[in-house]
Protein backbone atom coordinates (compact mmCIF):
# COMPACT_ATOMS: atom_id res chain seq x y z
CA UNK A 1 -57.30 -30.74 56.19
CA UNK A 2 -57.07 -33.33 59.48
CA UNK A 3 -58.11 -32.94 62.83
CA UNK A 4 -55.90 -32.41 65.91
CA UNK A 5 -52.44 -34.06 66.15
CA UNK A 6 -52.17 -36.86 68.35
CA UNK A 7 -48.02 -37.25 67.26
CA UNK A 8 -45.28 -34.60 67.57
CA UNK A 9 -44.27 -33.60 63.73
CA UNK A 10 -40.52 -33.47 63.10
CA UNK A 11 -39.03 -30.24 62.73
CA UNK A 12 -39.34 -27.93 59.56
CA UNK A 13 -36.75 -25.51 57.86
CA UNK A 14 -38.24 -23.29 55.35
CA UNK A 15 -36.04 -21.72 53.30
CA UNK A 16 -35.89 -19.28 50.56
CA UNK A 17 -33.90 -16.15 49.08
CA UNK A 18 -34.73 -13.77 51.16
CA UNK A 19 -37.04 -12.74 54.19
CA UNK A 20 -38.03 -9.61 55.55
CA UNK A 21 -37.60 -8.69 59.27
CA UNK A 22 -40.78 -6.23 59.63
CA UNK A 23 -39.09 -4.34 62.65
CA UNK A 24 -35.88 -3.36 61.11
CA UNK A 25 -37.46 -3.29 57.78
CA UNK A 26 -34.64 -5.19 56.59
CA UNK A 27 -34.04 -8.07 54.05
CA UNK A 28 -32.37 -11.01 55.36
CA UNK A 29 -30.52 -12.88 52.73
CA UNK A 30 -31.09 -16.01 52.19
CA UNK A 31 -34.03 -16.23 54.61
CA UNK A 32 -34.22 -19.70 57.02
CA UNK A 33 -37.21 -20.17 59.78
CA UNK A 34 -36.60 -23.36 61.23
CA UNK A 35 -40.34 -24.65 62.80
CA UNK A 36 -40.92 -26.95 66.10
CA UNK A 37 -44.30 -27.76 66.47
CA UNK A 38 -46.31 -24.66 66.18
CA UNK A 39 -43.59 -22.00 66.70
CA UNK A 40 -40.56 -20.93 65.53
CA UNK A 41 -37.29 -22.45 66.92
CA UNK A 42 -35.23 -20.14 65.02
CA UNK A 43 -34.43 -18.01 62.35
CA UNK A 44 -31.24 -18.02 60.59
CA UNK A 45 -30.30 -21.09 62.34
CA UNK A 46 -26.77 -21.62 62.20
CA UNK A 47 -24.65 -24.80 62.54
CA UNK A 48 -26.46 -28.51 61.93
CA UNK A 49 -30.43 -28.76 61.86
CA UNK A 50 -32.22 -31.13 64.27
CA UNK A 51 -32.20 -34.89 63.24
CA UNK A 52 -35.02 -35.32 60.98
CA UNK A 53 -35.62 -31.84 59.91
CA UNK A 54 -37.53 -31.76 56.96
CA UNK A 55 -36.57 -29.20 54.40
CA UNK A 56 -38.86 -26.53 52.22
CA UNK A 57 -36.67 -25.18 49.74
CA UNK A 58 -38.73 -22.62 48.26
CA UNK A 59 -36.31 -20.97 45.96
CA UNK A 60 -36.32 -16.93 45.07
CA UNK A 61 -39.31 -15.93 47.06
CA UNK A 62 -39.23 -14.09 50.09
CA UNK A 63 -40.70 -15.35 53.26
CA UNK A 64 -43.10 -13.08 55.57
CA UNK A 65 -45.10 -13.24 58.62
CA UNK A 66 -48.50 -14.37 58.05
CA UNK A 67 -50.98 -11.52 57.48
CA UNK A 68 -53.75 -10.32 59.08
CA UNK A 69 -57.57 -8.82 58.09
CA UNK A 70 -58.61 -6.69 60.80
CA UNK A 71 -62.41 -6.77 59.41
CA UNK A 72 -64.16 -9.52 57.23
CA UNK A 73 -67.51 -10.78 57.70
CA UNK A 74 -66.92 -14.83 56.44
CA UNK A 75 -70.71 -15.65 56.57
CA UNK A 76 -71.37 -13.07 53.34
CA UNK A 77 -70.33 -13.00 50.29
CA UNK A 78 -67.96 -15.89 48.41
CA UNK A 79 -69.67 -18.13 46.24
CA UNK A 80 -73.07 -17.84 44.99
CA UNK A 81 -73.56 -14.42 46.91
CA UNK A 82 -76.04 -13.05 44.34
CA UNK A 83 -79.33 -12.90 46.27
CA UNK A 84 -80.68 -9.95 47.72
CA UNK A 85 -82.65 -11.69 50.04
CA UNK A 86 -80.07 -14.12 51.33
CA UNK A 87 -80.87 -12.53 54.94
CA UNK A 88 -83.96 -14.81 54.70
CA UNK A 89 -83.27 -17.64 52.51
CA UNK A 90 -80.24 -19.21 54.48
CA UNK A 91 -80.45 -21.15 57.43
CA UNK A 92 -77.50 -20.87 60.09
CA UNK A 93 -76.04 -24.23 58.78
CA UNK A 94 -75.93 -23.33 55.03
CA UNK A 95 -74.53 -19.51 56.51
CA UNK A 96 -71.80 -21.63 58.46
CA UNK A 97 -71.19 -23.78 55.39
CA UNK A 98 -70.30 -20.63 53.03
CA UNK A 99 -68.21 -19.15 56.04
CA UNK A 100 -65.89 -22.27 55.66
CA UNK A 101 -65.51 -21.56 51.66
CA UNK A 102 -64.47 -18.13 52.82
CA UNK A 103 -62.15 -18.82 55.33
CA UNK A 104 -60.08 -21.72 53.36
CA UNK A 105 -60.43 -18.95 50.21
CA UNK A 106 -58.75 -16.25 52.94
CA UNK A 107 -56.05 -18.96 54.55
CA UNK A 108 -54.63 -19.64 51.54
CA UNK A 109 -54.23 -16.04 50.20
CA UNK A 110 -51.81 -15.65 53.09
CA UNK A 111 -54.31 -14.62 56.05
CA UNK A 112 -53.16 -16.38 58.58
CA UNK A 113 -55.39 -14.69 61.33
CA UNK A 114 -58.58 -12.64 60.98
CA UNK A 115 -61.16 -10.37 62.90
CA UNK A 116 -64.94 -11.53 62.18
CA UNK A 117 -66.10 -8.46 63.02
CA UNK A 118 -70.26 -9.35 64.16
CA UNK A 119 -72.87 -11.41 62.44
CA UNK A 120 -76.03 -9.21 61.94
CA UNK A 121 -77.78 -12.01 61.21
CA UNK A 122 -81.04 -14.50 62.87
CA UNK A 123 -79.50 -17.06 64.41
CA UNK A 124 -81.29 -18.05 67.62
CA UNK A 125 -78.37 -16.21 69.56
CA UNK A 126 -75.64 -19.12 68.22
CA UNK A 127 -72.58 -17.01 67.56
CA UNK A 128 -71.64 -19.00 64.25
CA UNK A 129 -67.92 -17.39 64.06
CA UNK A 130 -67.15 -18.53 67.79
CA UNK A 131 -68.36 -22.16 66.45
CA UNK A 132 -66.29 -22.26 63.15
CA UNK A 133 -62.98 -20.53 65.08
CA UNK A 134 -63.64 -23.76 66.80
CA UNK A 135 -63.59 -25.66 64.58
CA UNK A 136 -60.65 -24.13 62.37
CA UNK A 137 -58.79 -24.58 66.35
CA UNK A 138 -59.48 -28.16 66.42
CA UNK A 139 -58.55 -28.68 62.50
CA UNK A 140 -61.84 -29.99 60.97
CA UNK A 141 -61.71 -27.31 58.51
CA UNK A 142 -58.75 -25.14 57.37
CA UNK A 143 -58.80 -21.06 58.06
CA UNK A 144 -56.74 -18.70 59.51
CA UNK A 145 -56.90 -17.96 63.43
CA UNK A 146 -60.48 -16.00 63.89
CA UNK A 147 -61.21 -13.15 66.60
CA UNK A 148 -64.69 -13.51 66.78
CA UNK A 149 -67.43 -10.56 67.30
CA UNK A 150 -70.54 -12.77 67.92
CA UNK A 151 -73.37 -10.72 67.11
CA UNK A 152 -73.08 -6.93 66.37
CA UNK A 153 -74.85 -4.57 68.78
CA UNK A 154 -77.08 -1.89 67.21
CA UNK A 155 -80.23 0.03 67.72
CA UNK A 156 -83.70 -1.04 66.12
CA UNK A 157 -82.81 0.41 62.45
CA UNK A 158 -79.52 1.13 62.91
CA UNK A 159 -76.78 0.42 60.27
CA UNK A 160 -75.85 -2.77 61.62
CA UNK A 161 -79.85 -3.99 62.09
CA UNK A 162 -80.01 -6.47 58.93
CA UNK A 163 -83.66 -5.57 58.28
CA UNK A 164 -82.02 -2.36 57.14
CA UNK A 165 -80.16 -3.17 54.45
CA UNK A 166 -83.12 -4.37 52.05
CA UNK A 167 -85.31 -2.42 53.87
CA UNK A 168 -87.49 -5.53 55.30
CA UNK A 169 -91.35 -4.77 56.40
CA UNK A 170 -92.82 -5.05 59.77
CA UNK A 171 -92.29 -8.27 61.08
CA UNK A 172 -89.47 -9.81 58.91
CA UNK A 173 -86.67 -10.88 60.13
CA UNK A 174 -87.40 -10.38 64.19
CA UNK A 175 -83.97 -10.16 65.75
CA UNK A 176 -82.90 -10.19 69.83
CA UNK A 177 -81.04 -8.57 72.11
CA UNK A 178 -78.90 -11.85 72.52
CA UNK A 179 -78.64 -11.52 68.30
CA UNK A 180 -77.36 -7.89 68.65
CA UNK A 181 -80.45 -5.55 68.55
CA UNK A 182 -80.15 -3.67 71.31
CA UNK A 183 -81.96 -0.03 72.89
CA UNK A 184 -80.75 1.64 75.90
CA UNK A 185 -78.12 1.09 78.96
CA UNK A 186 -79.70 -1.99 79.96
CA UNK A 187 -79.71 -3.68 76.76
CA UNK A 188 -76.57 -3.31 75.71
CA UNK A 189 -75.15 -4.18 79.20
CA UNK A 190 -77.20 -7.31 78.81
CA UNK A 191 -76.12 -7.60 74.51
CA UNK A 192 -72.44 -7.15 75.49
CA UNK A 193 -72.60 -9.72 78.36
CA UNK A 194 -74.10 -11.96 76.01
CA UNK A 195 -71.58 -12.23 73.30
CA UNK A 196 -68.73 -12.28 75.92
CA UNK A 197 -70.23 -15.22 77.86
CA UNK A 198 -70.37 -17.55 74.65
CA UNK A 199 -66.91 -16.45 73.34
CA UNK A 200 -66.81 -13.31 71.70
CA UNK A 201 -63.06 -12.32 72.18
CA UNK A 202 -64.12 -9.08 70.52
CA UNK A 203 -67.31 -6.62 70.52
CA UNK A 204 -68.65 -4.50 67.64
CA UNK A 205 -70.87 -1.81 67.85
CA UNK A 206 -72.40 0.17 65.46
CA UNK A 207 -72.12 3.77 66.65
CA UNK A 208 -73.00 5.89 63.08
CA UNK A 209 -75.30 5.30 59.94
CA UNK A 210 -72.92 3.86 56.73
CA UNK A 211 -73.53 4.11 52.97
CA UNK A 212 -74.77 1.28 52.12
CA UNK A 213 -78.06 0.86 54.33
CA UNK A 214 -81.22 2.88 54.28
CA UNK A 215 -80.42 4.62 57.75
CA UNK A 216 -80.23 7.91 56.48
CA UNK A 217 -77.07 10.28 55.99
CA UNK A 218 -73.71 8.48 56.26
CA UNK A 219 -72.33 9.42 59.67
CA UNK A 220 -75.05 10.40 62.18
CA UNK A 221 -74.55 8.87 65.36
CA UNK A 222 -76.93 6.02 66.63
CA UNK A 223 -76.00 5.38 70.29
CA UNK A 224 -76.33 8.45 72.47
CA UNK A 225 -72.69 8.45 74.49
CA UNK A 226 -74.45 6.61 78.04
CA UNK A 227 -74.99 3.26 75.57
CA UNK A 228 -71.49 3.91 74.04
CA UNK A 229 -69.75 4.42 77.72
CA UNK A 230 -71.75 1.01 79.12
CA UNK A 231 -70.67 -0.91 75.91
CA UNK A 232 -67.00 -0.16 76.60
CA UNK A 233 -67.40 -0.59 80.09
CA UNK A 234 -68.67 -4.08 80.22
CA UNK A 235 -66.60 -5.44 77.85
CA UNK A 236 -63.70 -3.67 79.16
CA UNK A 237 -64.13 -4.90 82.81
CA UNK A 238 -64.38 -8.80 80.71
CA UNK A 239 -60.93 -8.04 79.32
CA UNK A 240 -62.42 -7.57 75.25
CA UNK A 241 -61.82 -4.50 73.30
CA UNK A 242 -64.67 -2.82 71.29
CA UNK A 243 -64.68 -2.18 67.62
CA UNK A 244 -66.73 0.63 66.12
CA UNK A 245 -68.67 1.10 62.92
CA UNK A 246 -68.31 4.78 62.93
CA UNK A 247 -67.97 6.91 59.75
CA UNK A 248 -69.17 10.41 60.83
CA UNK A 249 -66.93 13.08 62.47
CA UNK A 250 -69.08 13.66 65.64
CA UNK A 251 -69.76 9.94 65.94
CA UNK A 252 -66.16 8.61 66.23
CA UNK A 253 -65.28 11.84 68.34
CA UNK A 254 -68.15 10.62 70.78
CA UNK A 255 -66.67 6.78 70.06
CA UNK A 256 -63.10 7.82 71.44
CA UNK A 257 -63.90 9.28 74.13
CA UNK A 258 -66.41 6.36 75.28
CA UNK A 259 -63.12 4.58 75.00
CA UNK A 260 -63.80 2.61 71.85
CA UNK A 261 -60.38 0.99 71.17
CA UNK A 262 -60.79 0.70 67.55
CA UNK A 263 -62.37 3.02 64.82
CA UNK A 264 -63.82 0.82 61.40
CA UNK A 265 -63.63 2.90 58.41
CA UNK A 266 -63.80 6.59 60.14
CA UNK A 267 -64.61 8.03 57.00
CA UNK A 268 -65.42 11.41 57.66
CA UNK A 269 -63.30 12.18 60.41
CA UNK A 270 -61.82 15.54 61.03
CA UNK A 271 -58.08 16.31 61.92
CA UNK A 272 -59.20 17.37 65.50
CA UNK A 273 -60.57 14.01 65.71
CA UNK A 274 -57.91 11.96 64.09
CA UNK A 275 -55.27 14.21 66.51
CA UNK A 276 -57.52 12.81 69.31
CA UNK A 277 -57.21 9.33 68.24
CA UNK A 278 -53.21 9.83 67.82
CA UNK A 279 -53.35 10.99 72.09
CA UNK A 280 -55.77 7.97 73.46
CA UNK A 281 -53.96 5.91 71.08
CA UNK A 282 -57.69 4.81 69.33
CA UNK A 283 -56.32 2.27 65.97
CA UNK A 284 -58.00 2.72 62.96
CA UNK A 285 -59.23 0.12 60.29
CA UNK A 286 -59.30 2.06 57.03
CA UNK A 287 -61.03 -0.28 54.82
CA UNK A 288 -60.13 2.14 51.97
CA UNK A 289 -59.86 0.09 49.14
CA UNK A 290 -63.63 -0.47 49.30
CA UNK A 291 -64.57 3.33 47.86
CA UNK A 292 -62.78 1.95 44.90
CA UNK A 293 -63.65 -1.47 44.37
CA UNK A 294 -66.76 -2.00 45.74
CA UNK A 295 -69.67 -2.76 43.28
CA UNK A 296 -72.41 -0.95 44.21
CA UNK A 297 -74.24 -1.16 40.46
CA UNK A 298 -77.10 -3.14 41.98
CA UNK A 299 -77.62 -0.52 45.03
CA UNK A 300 -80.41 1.06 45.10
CA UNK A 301 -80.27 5.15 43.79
CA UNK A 302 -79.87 6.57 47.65
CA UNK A 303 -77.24 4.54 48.21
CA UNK A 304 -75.04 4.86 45.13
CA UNK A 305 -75.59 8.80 45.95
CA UNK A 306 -74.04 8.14 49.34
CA UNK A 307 -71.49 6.29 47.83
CA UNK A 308 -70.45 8.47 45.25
CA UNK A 309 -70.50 11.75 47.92
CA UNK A 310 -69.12 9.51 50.95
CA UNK A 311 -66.24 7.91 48.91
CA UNK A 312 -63.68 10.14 47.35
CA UNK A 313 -63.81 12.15 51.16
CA UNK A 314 -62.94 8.74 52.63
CA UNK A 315 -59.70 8.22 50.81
CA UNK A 316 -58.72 11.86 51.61
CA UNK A 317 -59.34 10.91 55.06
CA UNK A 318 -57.63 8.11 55.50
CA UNK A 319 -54.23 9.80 53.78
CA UNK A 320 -54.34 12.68 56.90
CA UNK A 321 -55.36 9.84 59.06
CA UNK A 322 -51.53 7.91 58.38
CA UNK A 323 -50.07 11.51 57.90
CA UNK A 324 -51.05 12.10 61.52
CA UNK A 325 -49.59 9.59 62.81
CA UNK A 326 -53.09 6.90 63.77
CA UNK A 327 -52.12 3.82 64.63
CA UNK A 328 -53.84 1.89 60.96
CA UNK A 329 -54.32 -1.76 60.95
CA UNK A 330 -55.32 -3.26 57.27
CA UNK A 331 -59.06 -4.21 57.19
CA UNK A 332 -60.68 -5.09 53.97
CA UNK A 333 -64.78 -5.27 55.01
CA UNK A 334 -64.94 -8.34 52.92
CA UNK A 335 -66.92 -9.03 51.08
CA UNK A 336 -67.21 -5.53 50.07
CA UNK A 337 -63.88 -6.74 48.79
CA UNK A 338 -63.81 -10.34 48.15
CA UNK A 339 -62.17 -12.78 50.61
CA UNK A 340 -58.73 -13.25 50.07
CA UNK A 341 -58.15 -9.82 48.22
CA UNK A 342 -56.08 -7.89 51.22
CA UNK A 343 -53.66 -6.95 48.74
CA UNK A 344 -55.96 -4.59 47.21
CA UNK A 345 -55.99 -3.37 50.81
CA UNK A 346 -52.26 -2.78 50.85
CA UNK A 347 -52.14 -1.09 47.49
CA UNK A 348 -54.45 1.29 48.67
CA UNK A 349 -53.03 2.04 51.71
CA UNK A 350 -49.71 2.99 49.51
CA UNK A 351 -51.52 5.03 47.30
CA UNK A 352 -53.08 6.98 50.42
CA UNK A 353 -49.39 7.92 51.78
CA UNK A 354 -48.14 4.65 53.52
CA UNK A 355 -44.67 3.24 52.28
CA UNK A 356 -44.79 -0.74 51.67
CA UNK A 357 -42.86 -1.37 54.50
CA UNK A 358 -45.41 0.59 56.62
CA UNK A 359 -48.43 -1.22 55.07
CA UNK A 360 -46.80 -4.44 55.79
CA UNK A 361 -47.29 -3.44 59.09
CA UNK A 362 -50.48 -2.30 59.19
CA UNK A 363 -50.88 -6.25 58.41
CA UNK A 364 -48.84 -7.65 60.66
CA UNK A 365 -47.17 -5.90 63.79
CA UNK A 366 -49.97 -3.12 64.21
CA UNK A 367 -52.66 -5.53 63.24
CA UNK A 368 -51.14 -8.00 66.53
CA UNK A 369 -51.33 -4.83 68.50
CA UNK A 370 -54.65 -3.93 68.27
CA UNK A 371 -55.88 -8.07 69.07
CA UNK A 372 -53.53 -7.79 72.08
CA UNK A 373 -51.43 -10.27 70.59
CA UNK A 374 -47.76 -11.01 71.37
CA UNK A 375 -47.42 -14.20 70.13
CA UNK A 376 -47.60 -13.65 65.95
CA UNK A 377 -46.77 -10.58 63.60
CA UNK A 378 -43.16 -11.24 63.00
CA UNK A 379 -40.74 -14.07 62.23
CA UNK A 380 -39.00 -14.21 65.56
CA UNK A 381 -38.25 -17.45 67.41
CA UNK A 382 -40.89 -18.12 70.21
CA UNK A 383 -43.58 -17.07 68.00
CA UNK A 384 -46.17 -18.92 66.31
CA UNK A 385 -44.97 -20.83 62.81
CA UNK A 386 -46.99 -18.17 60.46
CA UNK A 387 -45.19 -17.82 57.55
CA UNK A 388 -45.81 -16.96 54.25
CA UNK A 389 -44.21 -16.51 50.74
CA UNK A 390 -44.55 -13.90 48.09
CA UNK A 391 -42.52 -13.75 44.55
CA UNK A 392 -40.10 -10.93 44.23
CA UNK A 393 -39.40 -7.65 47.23
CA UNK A 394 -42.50 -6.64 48.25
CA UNK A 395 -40.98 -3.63 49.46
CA UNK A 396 -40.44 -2.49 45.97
CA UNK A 397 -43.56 -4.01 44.37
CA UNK A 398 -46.30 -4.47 46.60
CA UNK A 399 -48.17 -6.30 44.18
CA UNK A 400 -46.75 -9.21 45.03
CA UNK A 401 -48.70 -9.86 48.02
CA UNK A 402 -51.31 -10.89 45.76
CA UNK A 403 -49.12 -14.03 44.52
CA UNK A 404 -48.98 -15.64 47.53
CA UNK A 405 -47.72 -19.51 46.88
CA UNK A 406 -46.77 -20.47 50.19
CA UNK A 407 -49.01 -20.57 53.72
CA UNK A 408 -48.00 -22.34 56.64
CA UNK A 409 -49.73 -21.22 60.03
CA UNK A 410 -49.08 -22.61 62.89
CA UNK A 411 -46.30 -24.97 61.43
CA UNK A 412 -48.64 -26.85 58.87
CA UNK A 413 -48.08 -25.92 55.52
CA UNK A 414 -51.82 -25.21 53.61
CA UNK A 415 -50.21 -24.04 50.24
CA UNK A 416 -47.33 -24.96 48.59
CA UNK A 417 -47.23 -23.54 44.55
CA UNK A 418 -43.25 -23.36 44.88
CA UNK A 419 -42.38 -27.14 43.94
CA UNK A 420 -41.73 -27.71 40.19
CA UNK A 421 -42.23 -24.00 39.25
């Protein structure tokens, strides 16, 4: 790790057996991405290399974009995450300190850009993942590129309220609107405006009850459609999409047409409403690996029911969902799957119906879609210097993506396990 560069670094050629051209679906043998600075100069370059060039030689791996998690929340989980009442014992600082654990953990997995999709947590109103993408920006501490939320917007007792989840008296844990608790038109205008003005480049809402709070049955919508319209329409006039906690049919039906651009989890949706998120073009983040690996032992009894009645319908849903044609980026909810462990993601997204190829893309291509981002997703000269390298074809074993031993982002290398193996 080392702050900003003050000197230009001399070119790069990474090289290895193959890479895979996400597009075309293609393997490209042997596979060459020659770096300058942060972006890629070219790939396949032909003819003599730049003076100075230094050379990664990687050997018989094969070279992808970096990938992308479309939902983690870095300030939970990681180490020491065994406390139930966390939500009370950490300060901000110590919160920030474990984020920076997770994001290094996630970085050098091979997630090379990341959506921190809303701290529900008391902070004064700091937005804590707009301070550490600063700080991963400026190169004090070494993550992948983070989207921030800021604080997530949701009613008194909603899923998303933190005094929910261990089911806190009267008068623990006192949250603001500027910290994301938020009742009526006015308030969420005013939550919304909040987050945007110190650097939220995203907004989540929670529009539905989950599984694993005490809000009652999974699904039920929380903001009436007039909050869900003004949410979308002040961010929207800002320029910043909306993300939605949404899990019940009714709920992301009301969600789409507020113009929510992005559905998280969608659990129970309906093939009415997954045909209307195909037409307005809504993405979906499955997270569907969760209702398999999640450990929801210590939950309390109403919540494991949930879980256990919420869960199998989930992974049905999400295997119409890609046979209908939604737009799905990967998302793993970590820590509900630990940092790091996207590849889960992927595997589960096969096992619901999606090809590798088309899961790779769910991580890379459609994940840069739904951030608004041209400028990463695919190894493509112009673009940024993500790159990554897995053992084997991961487009006949998927695994793979869960032996990541090569990161570079941004054309400085963070992981090299290639050398002397």
């Amino acid at each position: 790790m080392a702050g900003r560069e003050t000197t230009p670094r001399p070119p790069v050629l990474v090289r290895a057996a193959r890479l895979l051209d996400v597009d075309k679906g293609e393997l490209v043998e042997p596979g060459e991405v020659l770096v300058s600075g942060e972006h890629i100069a070219e790939v396949q370059p032909g003819g003599r290399l730049p003076e100075g060039t230094v050379v990664h030689d990687l050997g018989d791996v094969t070279l992808l974009p970096g990938l992308m998690d479309m939902e983690v929340n870095l300030f939970l989980g990681g180490p020491d995450h065994r406390s139930p009442l966390i939500p009370v014992q950490e300060d901000p600082a110590l919160r920030t300190l474990r984020a920076v654990a997770n994001a290094r953990r996630t970085l050098h997995r091979g997630y090379t850009t990341v959506r921190n999709l809303g701290l529900f947590v008391q902070t004064g109103g700091v937005l804590l993942d707009v301070a550490l993408k600063k700080a991963i920006d400026l190169g004090w501490v070494d993550g992948p590129r983070v989207v921030p939320a800021g604080h997530a917007i949701a009613p008194t007792g909603g899923h998303l309220d933190p005094t929910m989840f261990q089911a806190f008296a009267p008068g623990v844990l006192p949250l603001t609107v500027e910290e994301g608790i938020a009742n009526g038109v006015a308030e969420v205008r005013k939550a919304v405006r909040y987050q945007i003005k110190y650097g939220a480049k995203v907004i989540k809402v929670c529009a539905s009850n989950g599984v694993m709070s005490h809000t009652g049955p999974a699904g039920a919508q929380q903001y009436s459609d007039e909050e869900l319209r003004a949410i979308v329409d002040e961010a929207h006039r800002a320029g910043v999409r909306v993300a939605a906690h949404c899990m019940g049919d009714s709920a992301i039906r009301a969600a789409v047409e507020a113009g929510i651009d992005c559905i998280e989890h969608g659990f129970l949706a309906s093939d009415a409403t997954l045909d209307l998120m195909v037409e307005r073009g809504t993405f979906l983040v499955a997270t569907t690996s969760l209702t398999e690996g999640m450990n929801t032992e210590h939950a309390d009894p109403e919540l494991r029911a949930k879980a256990a009645e919420v869960f199998p319908r989930a992974r049905e849903s999400t295997a119409r969902a890609i046979r209908r044609g939604v737009k799905v980026a990967l998302g793993t909810d970590a820590p509900a799957i630990p940092h790091g462990r996207g590849s889960l993601e992927l595997l589960a997204l096969v096992d619901r119906g999606m090809r590798p190829l088309q899961a790779l893309r769910a991580a890379t291509t459609v994940a840069a879609e739904l951030i608004g981002a041209d400028d990463r997703g695919r190894l493509r000269p112009g673009l940024l210097a993500d790159v990554i390298a897995v053992p084997g074809d991961p487009l006949a074993d998927l695994s793979v993506t869960g032996r990541v031993c090569f990161v570079m982002k941004g054309g400085r290398v963070y992981r090299d396990d290639t050398q002397g193996a």
